[in-house]
Protein backbone atom coordinates (compact mmCIF):
# COMPACT_ATOMS: atom_id res chain seq x y z
CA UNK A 1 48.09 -20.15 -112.64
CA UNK A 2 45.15 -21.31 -114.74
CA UNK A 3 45.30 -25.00 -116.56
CA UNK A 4 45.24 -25.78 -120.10
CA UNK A 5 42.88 -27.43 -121.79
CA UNK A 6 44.36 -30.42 -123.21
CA UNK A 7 42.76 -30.18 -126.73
CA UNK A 8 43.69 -33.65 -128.32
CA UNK A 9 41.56 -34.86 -126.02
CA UNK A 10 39.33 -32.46 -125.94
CA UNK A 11 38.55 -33.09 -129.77
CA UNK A 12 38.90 -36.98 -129.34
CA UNK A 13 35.92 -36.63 -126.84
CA UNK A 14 33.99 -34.32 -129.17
CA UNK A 15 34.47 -36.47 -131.90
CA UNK A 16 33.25 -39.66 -129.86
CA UNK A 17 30.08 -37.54 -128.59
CA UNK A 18 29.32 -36.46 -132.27
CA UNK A 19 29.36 -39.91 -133.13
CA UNK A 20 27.45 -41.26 -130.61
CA UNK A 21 24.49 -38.40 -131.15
CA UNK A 22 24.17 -38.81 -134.81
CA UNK A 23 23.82 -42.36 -134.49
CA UNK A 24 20.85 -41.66 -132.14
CA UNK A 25 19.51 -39.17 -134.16
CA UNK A 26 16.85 -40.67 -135.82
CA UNK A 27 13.74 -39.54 -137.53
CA UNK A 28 11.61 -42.32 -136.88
CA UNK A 29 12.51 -42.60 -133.08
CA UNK A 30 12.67 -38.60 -132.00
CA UNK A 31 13.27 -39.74 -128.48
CA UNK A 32 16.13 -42.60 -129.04
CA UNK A 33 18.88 -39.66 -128.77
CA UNK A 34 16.86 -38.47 -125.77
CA UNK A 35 16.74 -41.98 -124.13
CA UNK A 36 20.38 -42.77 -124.57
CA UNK A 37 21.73 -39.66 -122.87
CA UNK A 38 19.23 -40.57 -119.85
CA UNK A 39 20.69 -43.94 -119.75
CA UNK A 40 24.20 -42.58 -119.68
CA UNK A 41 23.37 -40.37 -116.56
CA UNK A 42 21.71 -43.56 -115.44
CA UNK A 43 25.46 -45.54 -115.17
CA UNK A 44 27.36 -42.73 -114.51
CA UNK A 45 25.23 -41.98 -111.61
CA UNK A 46 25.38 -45.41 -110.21
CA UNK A 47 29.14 -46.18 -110.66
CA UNK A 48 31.08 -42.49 -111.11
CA UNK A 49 34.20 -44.61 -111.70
CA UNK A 50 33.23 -45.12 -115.30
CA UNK A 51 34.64 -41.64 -115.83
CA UNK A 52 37.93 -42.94 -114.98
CA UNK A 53 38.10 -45.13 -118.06
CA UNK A 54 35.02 -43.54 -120.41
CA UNK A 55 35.16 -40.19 -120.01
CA UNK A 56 33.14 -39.85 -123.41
CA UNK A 57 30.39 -40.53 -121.18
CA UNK A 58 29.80 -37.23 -119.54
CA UNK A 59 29.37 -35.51 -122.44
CA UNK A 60 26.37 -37.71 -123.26
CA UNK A 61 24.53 -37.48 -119.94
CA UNK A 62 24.46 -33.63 -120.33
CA UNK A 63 23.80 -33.27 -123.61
CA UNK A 64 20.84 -31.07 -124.43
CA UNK A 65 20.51 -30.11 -120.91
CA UNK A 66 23.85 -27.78 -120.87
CA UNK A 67 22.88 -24.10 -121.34
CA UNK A 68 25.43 -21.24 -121.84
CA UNK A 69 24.52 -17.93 -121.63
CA UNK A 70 24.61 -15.46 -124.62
CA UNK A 71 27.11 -13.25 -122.88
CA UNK A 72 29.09 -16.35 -121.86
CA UNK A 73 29.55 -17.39 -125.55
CA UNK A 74 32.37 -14.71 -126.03
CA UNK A 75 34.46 -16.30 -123.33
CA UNK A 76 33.91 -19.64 -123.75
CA UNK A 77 35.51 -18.88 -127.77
CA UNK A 78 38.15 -17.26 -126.17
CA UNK A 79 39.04 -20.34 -123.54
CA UNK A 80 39.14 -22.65 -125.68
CA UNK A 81 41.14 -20.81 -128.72
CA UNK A 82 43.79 -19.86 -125.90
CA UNK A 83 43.73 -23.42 -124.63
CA UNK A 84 43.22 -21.77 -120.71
CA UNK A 85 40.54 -23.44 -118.85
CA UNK A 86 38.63 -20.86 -116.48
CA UNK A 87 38.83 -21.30 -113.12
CA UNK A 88 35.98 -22.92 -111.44
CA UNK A 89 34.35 -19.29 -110.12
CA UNK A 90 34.43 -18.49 -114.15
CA UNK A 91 33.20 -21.71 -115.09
CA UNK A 92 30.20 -21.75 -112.85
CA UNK A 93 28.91 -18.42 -113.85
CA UNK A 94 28.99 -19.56 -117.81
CA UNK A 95 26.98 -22.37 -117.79
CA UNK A 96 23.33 -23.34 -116.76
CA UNK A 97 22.42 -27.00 -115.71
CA UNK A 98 19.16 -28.59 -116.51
CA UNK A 99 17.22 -29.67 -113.27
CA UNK A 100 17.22 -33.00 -114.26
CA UNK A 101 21.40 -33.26 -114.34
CA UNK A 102 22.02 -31.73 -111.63
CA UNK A 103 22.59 -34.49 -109.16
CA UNK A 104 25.01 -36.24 -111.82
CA UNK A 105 26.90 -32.70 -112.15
CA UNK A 106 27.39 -32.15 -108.21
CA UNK A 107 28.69 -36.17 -107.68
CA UNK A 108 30.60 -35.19 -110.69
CA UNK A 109 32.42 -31.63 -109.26
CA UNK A 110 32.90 -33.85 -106.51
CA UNK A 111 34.79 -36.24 -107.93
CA UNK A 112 36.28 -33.84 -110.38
CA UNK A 113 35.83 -30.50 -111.30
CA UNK A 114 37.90 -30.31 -114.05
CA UNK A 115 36.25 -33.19 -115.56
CA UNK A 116 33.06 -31.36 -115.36
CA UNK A 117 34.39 -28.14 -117.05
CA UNK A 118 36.22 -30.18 -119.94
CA UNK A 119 32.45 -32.14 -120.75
CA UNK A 120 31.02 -28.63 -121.23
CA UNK A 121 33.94 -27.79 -123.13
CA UNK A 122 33.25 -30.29 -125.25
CA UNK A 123 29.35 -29.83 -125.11
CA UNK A 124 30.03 -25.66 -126.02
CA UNK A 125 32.18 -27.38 -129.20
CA UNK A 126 29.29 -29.10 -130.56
CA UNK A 127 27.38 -26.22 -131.04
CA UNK A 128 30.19 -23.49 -131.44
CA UNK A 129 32.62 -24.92 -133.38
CA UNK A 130 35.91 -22.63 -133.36
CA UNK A 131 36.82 -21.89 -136.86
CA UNK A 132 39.59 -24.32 -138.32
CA UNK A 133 43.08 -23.51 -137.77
CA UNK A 134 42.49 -20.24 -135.34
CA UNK A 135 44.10 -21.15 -131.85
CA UNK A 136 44.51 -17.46 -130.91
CA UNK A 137 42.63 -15.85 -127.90
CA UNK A 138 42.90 -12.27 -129.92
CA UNK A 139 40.98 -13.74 -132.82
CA UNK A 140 37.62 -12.27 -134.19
CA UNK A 141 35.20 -15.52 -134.19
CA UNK A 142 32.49 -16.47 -136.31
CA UNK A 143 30.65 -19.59 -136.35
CA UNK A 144 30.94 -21.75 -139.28
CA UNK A 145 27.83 -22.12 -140.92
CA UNK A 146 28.78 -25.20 -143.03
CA UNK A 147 27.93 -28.01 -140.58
CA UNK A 148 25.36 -26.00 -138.56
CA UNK A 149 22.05 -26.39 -141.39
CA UNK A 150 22.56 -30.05 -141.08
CA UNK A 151 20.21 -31.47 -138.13
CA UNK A 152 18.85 -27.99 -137.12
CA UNK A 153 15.10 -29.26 -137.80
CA UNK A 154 16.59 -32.39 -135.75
CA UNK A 155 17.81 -30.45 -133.07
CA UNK A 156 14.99 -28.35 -132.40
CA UNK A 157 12.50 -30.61 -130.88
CA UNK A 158 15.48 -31.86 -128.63
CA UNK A 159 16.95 -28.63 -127.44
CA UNK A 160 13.57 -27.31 -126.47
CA UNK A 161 12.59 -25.65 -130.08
CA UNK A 162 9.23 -25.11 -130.97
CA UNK A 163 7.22 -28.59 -130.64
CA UNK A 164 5.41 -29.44 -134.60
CA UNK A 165 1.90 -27.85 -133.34
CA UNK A 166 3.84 -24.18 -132.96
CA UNK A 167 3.91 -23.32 -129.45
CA UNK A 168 7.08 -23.71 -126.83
CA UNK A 169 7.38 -25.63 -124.52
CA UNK A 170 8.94 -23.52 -121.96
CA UNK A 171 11.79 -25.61 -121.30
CA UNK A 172 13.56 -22.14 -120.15
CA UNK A 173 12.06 -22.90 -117.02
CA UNK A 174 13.88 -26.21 -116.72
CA UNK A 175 17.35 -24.09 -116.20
CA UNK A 176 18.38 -22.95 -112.62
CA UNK A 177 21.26 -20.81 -111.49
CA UNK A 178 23.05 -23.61 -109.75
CA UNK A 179 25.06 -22.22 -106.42
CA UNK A 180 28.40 -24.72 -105.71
């Protein structure tokens, strides 16, 4: 039997990470947002027990170096509309792990692997907002555009868009099939 996701807190958590990123969003310090999530993976790395009592942390320390797939998209709408969380053999085949996280996300599976998968969950929310009021795993989704033009210049530089002198910075490279 699969879990549910427990969505209160799921959008409690996405709420607190939303917050926390727009405040460190800010044009005239392009890395502050950058710097903060390091220094989240920085404390959660050095005392994991923070996750007992700020979970809103996790979230932080992966943002912007959580990939999912293109073909994963499809199913992540569909977990989190049905409320099922996937197993952990579904889970680790829909998301890709920046180098640079991955020794907070195995002490984290470690501790928790549910607590992993709900701080993607979150992460995948961010970006893919489900439509409002649709809970239903039958449901044709589409992305809501409304809240998606605001930041995407802001975003780009931190999720590995185009740098201001036009050429890529490869970050694709960054992302490794990660084997639990």
């Amino acid at each position: 039997m699969q879990n549910k996701w427990d969505q209160a807190r799921l959008k409690a958590l996405q709420s607190d990470a939303s917050e926390n990123i727009e405040s460190y969003r800010d044009q005239d310090d392009p890395k502050g947002l950058e710097q903060f999530t390091d220094q989240m993976k920085a404390l959660l790395l050095a005392d994991m027990s923070m996750l007992e009592f700020m979970p809103e942390y996790l979230p932080l320390a992966l943002y912007g170096r959580v990939q999912f797939p293109a073909k994963a998209k499809s199913q992540w709408n569909k977990w989190l509309a049905s409320g099922e969380q996937p197993s952990w053999d579904e889970f680790k085949v829909s998301v890709g792990f920046n180098n640079a996280v991955l020794p907070l996300v195995k002490a984290v599976r470690a501790q928790s692997e549910d607590q992993l998968m709900e701080a993607c969950a979150v992460l995948f929310l961010l970006d893919n907002p489900l439509p409002r009021g649709s809970h239903r795993a039958d449901d044709d989704y589409e992305l809501r555009d409304e809240e998606e033009e605001d930041g995407e210049d802001a975003d780009a530089d931190y999720h590995g868009g185009s740098d201001r002198y036009g050429d890529d910075d490869g970050d694709q490279d960054m992302y490794d099939e990660v084997r639990f």
